[in-house]
Protein backbone atom coordinates (compact mmCIF):
# COMPACT_ATOMS: atom_id res chain seq x y z
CA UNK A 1 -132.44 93.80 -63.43
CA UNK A 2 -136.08 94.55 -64.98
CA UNK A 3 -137.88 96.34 -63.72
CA UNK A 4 -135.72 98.13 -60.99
CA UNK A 5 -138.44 98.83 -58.61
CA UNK A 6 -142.15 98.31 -57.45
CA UNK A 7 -143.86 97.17 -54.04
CA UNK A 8 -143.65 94.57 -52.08
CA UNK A 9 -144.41 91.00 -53.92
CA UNK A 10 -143.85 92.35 -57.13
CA UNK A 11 -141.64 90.12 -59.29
CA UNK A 12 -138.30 91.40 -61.14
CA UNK A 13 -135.94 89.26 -63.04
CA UNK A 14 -132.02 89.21 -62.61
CA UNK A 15 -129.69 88.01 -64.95
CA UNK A 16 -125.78 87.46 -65.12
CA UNK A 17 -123.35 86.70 -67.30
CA UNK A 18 -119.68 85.53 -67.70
CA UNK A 19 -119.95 83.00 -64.80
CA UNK A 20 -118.41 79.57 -65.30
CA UNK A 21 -120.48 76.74 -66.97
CA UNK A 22 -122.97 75.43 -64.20
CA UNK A 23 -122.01 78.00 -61.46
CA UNK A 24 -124.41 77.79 -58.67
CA UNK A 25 -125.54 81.33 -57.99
CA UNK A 26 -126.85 82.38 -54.60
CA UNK A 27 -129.01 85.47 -55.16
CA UNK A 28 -128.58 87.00 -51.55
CA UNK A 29 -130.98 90.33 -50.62
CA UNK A 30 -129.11 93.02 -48.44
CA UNK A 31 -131.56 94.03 -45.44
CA UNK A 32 -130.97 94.95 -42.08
CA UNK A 33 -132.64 94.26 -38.72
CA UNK A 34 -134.58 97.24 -36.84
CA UNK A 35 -134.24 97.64 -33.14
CA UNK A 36 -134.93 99.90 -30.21
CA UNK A 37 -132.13 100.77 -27.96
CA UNK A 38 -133.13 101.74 -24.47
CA UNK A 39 -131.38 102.39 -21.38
CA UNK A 40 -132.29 100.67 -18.24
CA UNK A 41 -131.43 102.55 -14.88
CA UNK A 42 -132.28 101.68 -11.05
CA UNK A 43 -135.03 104.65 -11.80
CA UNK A 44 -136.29 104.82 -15.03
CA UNK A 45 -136.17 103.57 -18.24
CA UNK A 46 -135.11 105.75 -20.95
CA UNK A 47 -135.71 105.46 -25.36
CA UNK A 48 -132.40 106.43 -27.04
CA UNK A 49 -132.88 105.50 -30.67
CA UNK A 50 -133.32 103.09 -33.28
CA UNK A 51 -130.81 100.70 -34.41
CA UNK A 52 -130.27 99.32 -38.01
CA UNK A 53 -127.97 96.58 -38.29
CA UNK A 54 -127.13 95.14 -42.04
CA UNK A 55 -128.01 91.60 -42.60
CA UNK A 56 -128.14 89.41 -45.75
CA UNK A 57 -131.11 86.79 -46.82
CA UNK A 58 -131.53 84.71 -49.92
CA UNK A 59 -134.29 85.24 -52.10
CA UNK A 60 -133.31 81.81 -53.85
CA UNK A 61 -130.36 79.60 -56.18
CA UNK A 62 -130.05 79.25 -59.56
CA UNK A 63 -127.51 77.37 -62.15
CA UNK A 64 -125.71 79.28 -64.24
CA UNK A 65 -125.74 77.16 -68.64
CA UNK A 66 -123.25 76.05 -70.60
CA UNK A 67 -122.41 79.80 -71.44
CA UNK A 68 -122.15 80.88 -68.10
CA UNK A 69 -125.17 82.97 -68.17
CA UNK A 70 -127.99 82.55 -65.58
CA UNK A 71 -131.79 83.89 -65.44
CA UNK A 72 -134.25 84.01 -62.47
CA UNK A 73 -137.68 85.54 -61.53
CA UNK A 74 -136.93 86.93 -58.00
CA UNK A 75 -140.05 88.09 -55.36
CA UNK A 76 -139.38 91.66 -53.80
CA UNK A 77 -139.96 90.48 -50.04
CA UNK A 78 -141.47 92.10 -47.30
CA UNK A 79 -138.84 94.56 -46.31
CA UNK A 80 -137.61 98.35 -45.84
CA UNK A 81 -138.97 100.59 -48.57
CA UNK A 82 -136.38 102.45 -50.45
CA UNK A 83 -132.91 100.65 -52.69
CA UNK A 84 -131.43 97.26 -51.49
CA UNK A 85 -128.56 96.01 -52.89
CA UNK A 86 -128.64 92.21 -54.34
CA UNK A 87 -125.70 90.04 -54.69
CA UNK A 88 -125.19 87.10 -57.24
CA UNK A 89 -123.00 84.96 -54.63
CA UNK A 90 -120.65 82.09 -56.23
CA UNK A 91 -119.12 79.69 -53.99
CA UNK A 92 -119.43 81.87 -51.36
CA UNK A 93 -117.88 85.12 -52.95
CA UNK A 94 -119.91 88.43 -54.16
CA UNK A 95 -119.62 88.24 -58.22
CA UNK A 96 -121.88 90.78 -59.58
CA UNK A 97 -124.75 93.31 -57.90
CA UNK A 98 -127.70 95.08 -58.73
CA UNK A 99 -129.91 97.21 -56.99
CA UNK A 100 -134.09 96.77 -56.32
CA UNK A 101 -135.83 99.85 -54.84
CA UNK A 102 -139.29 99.12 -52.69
CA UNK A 103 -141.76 101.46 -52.78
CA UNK A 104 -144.00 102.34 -50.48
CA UNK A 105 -147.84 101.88 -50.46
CA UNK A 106 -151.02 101.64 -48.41
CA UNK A 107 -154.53 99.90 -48.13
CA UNK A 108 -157.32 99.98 -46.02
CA UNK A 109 -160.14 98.14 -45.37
CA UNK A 110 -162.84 98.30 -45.13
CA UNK A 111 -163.89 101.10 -47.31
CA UNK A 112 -167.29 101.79 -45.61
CA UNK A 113 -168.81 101.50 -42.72
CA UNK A 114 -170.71 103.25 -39.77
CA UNK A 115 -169.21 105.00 -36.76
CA UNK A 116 -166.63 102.83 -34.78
CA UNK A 117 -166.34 101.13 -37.50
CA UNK A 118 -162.43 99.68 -37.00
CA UNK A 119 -160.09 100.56 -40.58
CA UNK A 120 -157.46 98.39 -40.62
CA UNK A 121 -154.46 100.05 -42.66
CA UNK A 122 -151.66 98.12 -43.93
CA UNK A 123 -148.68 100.45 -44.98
CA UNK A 124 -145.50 98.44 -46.57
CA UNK A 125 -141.93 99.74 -48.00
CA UNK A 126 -141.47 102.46 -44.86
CA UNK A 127 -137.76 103.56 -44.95
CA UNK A 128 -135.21 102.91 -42.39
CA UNK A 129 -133.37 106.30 -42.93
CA UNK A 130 -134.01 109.80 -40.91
CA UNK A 131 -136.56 111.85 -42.43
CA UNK A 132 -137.82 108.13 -44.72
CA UNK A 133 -138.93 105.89 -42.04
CA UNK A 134 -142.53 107.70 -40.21
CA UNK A 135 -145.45 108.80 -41.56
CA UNK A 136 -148.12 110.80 -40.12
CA UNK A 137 -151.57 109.78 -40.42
CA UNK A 138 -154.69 112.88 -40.79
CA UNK A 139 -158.46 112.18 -40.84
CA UNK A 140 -160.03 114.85 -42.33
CA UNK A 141 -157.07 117.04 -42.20
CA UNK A 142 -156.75 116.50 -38.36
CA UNK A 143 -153.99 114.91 -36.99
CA UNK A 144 -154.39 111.29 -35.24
CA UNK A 145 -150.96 110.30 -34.62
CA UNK A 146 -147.90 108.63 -36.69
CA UNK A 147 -146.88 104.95 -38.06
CA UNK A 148 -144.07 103.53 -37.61
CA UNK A 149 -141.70 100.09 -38.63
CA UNK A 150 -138.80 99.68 -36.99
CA UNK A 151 -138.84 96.40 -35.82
CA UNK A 152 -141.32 94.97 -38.42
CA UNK A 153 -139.12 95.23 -41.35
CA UNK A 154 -141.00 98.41 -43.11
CA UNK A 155 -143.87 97.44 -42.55
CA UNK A 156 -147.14 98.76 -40.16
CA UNK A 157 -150.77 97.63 -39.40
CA UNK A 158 -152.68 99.71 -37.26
CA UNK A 159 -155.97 100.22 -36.61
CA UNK A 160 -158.67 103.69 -36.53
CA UNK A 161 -161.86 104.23 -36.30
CA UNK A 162 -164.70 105.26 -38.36
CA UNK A 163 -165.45 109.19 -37.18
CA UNK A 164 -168.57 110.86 -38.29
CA UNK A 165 -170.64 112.12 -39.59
CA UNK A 166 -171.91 110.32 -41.79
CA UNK A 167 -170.63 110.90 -45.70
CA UNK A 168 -167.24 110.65 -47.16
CA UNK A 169 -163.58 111.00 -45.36
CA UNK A 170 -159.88 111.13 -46.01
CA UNK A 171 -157.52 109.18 -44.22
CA UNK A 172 -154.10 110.51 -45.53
CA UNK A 173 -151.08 109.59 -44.92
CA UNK A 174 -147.94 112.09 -45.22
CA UNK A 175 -143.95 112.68 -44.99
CA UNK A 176 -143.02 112.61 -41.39
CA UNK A 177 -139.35 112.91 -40.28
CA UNK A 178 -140.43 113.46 -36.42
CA UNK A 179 -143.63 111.88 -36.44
CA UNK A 180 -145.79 114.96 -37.14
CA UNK A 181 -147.00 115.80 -40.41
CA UNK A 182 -144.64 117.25 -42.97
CA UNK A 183 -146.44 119.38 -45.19
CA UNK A 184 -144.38 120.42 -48.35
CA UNK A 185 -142.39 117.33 -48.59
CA UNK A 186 -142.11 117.97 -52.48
CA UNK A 187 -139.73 121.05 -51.34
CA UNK A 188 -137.61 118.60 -49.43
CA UNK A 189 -134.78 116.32 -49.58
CA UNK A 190 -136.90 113.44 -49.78
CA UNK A 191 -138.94 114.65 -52.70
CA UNK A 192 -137.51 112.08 -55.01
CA UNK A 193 -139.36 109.42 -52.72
CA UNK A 194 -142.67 107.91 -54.52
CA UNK A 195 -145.78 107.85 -52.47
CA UNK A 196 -145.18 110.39 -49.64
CA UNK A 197 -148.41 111.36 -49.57
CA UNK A 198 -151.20 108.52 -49.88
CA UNK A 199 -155.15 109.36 -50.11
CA UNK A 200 -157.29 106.30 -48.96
CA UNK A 201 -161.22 107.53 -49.12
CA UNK A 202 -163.63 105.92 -46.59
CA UNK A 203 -167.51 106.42 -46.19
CA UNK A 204 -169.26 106.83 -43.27
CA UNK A 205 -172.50 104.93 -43.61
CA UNK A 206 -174.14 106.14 -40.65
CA UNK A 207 -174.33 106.38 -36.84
CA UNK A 208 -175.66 103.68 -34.94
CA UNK A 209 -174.46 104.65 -31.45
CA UNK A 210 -171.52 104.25 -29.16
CA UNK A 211 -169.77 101.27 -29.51
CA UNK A 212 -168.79 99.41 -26.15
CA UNK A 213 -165.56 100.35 -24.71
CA UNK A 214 -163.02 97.99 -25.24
CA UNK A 215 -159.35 97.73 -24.74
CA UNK A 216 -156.58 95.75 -27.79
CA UNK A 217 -153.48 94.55 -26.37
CA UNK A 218 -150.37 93.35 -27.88
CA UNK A 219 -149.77 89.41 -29.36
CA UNK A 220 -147.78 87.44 -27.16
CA UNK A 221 -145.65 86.79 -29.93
CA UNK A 222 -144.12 90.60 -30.12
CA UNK A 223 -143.60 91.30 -26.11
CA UNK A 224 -140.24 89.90 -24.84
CA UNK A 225 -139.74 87.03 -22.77
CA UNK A 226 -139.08 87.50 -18.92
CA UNK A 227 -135.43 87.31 -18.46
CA UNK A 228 -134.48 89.21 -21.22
CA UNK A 229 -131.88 91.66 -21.04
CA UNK A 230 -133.69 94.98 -19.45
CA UNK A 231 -136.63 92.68 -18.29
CA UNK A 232 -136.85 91.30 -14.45
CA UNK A 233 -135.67 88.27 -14.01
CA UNK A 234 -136.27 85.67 -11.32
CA UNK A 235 -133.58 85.74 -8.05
CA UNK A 236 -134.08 82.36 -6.41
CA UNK A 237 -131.20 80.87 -3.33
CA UNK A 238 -130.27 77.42 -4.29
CA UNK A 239 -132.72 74.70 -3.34
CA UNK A 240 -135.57 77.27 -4.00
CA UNK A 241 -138.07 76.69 -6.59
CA UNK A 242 -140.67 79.95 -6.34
CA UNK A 243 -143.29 81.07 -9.29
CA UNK A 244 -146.46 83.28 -9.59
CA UNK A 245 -149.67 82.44 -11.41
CA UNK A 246 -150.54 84.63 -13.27
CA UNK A 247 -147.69 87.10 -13.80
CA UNK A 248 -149.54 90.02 -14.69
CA UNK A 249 -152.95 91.47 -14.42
CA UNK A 250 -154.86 95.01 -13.15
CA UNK A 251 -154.74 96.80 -10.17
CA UNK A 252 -155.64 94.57 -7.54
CA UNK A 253 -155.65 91.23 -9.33
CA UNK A 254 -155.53 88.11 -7.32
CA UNK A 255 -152.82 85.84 -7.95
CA UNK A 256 -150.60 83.35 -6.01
CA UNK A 257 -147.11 82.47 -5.02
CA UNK A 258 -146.05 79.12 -4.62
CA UNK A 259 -142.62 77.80 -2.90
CA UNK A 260 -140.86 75.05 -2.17
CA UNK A 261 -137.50 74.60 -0.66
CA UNK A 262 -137.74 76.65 2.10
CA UNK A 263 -136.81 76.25 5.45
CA UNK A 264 -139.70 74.16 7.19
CA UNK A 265 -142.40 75.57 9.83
CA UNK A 266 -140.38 79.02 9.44
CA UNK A 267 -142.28 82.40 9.53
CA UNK A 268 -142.34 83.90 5.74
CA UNK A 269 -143.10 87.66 4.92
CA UNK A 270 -144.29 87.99 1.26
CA UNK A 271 -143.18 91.80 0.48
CA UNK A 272 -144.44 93.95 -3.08
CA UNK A 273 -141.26 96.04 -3.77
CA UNK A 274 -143.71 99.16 -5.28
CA UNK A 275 -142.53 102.25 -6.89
CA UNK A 276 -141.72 105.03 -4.93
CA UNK A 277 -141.07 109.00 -6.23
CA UNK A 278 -137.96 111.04 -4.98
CA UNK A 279 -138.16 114.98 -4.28
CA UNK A 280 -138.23 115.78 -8.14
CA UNK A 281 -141.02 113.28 -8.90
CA UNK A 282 -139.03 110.50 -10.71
CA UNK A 283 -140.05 107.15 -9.50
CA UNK A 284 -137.65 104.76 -8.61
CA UNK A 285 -138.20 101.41 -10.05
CA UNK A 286 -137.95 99.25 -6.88
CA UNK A 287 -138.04 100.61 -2.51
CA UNK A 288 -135.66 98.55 -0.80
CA UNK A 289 -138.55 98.61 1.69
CA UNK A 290 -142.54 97.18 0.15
CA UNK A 291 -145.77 96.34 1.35
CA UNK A 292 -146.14 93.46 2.93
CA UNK A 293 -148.63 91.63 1.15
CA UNK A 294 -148.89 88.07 3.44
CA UNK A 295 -147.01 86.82 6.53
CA UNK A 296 -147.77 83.24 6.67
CA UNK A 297 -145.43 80.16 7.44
CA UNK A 298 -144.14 77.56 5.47
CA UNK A 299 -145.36 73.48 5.61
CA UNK A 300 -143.42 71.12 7.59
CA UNK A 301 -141.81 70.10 4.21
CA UNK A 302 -140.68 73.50 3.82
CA UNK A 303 -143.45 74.51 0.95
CA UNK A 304 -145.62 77.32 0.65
CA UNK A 305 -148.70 78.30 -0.93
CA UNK A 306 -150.40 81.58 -0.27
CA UNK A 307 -153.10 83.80 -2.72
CA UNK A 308 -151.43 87.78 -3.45
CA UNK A 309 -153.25 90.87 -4.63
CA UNK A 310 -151.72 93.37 -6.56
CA UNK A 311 -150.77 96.07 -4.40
CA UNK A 312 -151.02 100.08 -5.10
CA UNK A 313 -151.64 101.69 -8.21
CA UNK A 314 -148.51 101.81 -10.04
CA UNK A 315 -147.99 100.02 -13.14
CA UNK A 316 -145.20 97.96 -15.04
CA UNK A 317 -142.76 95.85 -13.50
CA UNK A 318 -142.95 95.28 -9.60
CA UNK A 319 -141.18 92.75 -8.09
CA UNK A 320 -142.44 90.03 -5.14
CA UNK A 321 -140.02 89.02 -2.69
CA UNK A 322 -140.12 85.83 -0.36
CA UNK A 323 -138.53 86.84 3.04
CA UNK A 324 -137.45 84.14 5.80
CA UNK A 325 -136.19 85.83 8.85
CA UNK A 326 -135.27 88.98 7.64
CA UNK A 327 -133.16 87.39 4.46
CA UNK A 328 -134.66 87.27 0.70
CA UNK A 329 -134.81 83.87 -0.56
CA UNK A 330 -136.32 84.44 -3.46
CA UNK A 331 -137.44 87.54 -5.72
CA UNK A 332 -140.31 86.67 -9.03
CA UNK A 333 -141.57 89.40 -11.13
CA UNK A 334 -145.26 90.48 -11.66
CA UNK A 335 -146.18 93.19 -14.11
CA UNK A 336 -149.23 95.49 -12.94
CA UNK A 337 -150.62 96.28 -16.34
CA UNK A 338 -153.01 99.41 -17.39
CA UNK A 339 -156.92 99.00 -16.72
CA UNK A 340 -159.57 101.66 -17.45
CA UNK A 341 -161.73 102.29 -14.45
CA UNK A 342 -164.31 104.30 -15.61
CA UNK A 343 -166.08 106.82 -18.65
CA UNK A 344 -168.73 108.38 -17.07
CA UNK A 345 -171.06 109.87 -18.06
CA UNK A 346 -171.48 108.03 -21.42
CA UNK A 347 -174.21 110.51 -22.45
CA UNK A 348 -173.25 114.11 -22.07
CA UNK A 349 -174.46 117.45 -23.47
CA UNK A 350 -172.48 119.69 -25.89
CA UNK A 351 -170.24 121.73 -23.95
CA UNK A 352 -170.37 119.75 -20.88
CA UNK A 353 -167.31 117.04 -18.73
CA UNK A 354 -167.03 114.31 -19.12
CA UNK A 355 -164.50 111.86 -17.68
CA UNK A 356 -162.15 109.15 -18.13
CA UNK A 357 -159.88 106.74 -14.99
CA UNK A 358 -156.89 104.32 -15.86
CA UNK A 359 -155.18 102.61 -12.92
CA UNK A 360 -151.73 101.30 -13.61
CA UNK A 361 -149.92 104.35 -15.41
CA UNK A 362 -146.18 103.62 -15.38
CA UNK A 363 -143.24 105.33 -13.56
CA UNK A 364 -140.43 105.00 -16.94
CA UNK A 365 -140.26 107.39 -20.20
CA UNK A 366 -141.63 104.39 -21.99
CA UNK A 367 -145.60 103.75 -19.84
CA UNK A 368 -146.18 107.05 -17.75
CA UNK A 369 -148.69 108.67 -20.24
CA UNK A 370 -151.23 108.01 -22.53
CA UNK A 371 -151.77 109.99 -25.91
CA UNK A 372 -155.71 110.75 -26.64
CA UNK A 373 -157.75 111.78 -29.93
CA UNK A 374 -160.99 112.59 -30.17
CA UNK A 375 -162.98 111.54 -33.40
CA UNK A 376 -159.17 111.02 -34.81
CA UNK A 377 -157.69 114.17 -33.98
CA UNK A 378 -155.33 114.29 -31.55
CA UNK A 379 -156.03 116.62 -28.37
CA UNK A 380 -152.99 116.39 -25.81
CA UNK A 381 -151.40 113.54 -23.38
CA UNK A 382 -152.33 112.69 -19.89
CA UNK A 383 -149.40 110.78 -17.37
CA UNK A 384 -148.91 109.43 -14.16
CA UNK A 385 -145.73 111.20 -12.80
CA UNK A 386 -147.23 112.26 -9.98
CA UNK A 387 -150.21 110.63 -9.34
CA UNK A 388 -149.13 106.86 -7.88
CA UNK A 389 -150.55 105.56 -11.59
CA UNK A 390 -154.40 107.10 -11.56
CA UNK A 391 -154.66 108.88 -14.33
CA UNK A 392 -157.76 111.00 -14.45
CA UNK A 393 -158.66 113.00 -17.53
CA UNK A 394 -161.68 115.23 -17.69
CA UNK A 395 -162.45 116.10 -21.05
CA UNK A 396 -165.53 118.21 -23.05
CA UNK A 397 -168.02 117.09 -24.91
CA UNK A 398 -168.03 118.89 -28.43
CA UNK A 399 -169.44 118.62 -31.86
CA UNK A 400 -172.51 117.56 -33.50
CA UNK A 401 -175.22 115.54 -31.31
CA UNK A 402 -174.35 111.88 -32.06
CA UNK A 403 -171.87 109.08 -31.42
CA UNK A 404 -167.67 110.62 -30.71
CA UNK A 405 -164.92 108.60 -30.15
CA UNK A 406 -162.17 108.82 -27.63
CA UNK A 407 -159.31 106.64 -28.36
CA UNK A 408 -156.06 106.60 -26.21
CA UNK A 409 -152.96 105.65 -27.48
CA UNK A 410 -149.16 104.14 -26.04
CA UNK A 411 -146.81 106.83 -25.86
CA UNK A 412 -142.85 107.91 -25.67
CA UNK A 413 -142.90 110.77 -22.94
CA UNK A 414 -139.33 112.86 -23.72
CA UNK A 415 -135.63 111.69 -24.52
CA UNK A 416 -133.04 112.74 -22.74
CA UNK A 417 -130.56 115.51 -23.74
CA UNK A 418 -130.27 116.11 -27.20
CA UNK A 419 -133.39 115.85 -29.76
CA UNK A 420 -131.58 114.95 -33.60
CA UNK A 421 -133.44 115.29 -36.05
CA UNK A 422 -133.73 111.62 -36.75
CA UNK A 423 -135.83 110.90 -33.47
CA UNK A 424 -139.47 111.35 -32.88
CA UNK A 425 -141.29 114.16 -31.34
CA UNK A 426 -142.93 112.76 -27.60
CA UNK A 427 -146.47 112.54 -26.28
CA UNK A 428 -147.85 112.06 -29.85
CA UNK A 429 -149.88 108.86 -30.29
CA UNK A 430 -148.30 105.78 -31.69
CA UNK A 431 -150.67 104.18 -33.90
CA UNK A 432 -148.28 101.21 -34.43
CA UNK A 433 -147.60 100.88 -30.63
CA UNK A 434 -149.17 97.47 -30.76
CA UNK A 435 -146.65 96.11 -32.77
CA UNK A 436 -143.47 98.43 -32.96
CA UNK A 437 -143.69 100.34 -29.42
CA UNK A 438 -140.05 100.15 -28.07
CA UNK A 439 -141.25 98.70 -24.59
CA UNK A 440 -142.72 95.62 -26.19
CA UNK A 441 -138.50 94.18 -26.39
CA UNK A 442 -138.67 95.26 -22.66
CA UNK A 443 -142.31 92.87 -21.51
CA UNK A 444 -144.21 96.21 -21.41
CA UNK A 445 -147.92 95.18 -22.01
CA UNK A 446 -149.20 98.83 -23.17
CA UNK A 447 -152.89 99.02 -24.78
CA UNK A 448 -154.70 100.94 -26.40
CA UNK A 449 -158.32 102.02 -25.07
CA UNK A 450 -161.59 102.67 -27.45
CA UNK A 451 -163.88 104.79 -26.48
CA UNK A 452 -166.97 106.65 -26.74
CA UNK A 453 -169.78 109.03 -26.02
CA UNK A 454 -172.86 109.83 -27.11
CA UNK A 455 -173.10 114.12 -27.26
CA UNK A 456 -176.80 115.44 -27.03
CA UNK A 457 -178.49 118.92 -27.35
């Protein structure tokens, strides 16, 4: 194999010989597939650890001459930094391997730009192994938060912002075994490892006031279906067809229910099943006894149509349940995601409070808090534990007069029991939560917020 390593897209060639005359060689890449595993209870929902599991793809075939010897340009694929094996594969048996090694590396654009500006930063070839698979990104020395890949195969976009003032920064991006910056990873066991510490320069062309707030979500395409395992399902008696429209919104969002199959000109209670908190403040996912959103009664052919509004304050996954006499006949679930209520003021002096409202904070390890910078550097974590799902954060105004932003960021709150090295630290920000957060395999819809204020004299 030549060369033996390089980034991702690179080519290499691969060559083999001794194989029979025309052999049809299967070059087949070893990779493996990244998951979360998470444990579901009746009152929380708890992040264990990340899950590798070794899988094979083929990067193409080739036919072997009349010598037996076979050639081929191969394409490093998007995939886990660090050494894969690759196997020449001959009627379905392993005949020869070699080894490619993906290195890691990182872009960002734009390069310029004026406060708020977004940087987008694509990082490729993170690790899978402990102490190889985070990195920790600083702006200007101060820590923002960390990157990871699990589920995307090594590799991470995430946004930042542009901080001031205006004149040139340093977004770096370090060695981070628990997702905090590691600072003398050349002392380390993962010296050997190229590009552990990557310099990307950006200029801040000036300030042209706050941006508006606004909030990014995560693509359809990376939350999990309802009905996946650790996700509420629909619980429906025979005959019973029942849905919601939408399933998900703010605090308070309308929405309907509509039924059919149920007994005719009956009286129907339409109950939220909210979270509650025991004695030591740990929510429980679901009362046996809710709000009662609606009583109405069902049509003559047994149908029913009735608009909802999201009840409480709690967010995540509540469940409404279609009563008929005192028995459930059917059960649909309805996710209360996280809203920002208000930033006020907007305009603050130096050394005064300012202060920020979410509705819909969590009740699980995976959505009760919220990890904040400020101008990229990150300042502590605010939850809901206690609170019903307000979170209220009153924060000061500091540095230079001029545009700062506030940027709050999805969040792991603890793990249970033992801490090995291999897992993260908790309440940092997750810059790739948008993408690799582990609720997104469990429908959590967790955003992050941009913000800012304008600091005078």
């Amino acid at each position: 194999m030549e060369p033996v390593s390089g980034f991702v897209g690179d080519k290499f060639r691969v060559s083999v010989g001794g194989l029979p005359a025309g052999a049809a060689v299967d070059w087949q890449w070893v990779t493996l597939h990244g998951t979360y595993e998470t444990q579901v209870s009746g009152h929380d929902v708890l992040f264990m650890q990340r899950r590798y599991k070794e899988q094979r793809r083929s990067l193409g075939r080739s036919t072997a001459d009349g010598r037996g010897s076979v050639e081929a340009t191969l394409t490093a694929p998007e995939d886990y930094g660090e050494v894969h094996d690759l196997y020449a594969v001959v009627d379905g048996s392993d005949v020869a391997r070699g080894g490619y090694r993906i290195v890691r590396r990182a872009t960002i654009s734009p390069s310029d730009g004026p406060i708020g500006t977004p940087i987008t930063v694509e990082v490729t070839g993170l690790a899978w192994r402990a102490f190889e698979s985070t990195m920790a990104l600083r702006y200007d020395n101060a820590y923002t938060g960390f990157v990871s890949a699990v589920t995307t195969s090594g590799a991470a976009r995430f946004r930042v912002r542009a901080a001031g003032p205006a004149g040139r920064h340093v977004l770096q991006l370090t060695a981070a075994s628990p997702g905090v910056p590691f600072l003398n990873n050349q002392q380390s066991g993962t010296a050997h490892i190229d590009n552990m510490d990557l310099r990307l320069p950006f200029t801040v062309t000036a300030d042209a006031g706050p941006p508006a707030a606004s909030t990014e979500w995560p693509s359809a395409d990376r939350l999990a279906a309802v009905g996946r395992d650790g996700v509420p399902s629909a619980h429906v008696a025979a005959g019973i067809s029942a849905t919601l429209h939408p399933t998900s919104g703010d605090v308070g969002a309308e929405f309907s229910l509509a039924a059919t199959g149920l007994p005719p000109s009956s009286g129907v209670q339409v109950v939220w099943k909210r979270a509650g908190e025991d004695e030591a403040a740990v929510p429980k996912v679901f009362r046996e006894a809710g709000a009662v959103l609606v009583k109405a009664t069902t049509t003559q052919e047994g149908s029913l149509v009735v608009p909802l509004r999201a009840a409480g304050e709690r967010g995540g996954w509540h469940m409404v349940t279609v009563m008929v006499e005192g028995s459930v006949r059917a059960e649909i679930p309805f996710y209360v995601r996280r809203s920002l209520q208000d930033l006020s003021p907007r305009r603050v002096r130096s050394g005064e409070q300012f202060t920020i409202e979410l509705k819909g904070g969590g009740w699980t390890e995976l959505d009760k808090g919220v990890a904040v910078t400020y101008d990229n550097s990150y300042i502590g974590y605010a939850c809901s534990v206690t609170s019903g799902g307000d979170i209220t954060i009153h924060l000061v105004a500091t540095g230079e007069p001029g545009t700062h932003l506030v940027d709050l960021y999805p969040m792991l709150y603890r793990h249970p029991g033992d801490h090995p090295a291999e897992y993260w630290n908790f309440e940092l920000p997750q810059l790739t939560a948008l993408d690799d957060h582990p609720g997104l395999a469990l429908g959590y819809q967790l955003p992050i917020f941009r913000l800012a204020v304008e600091v005078t004299d």
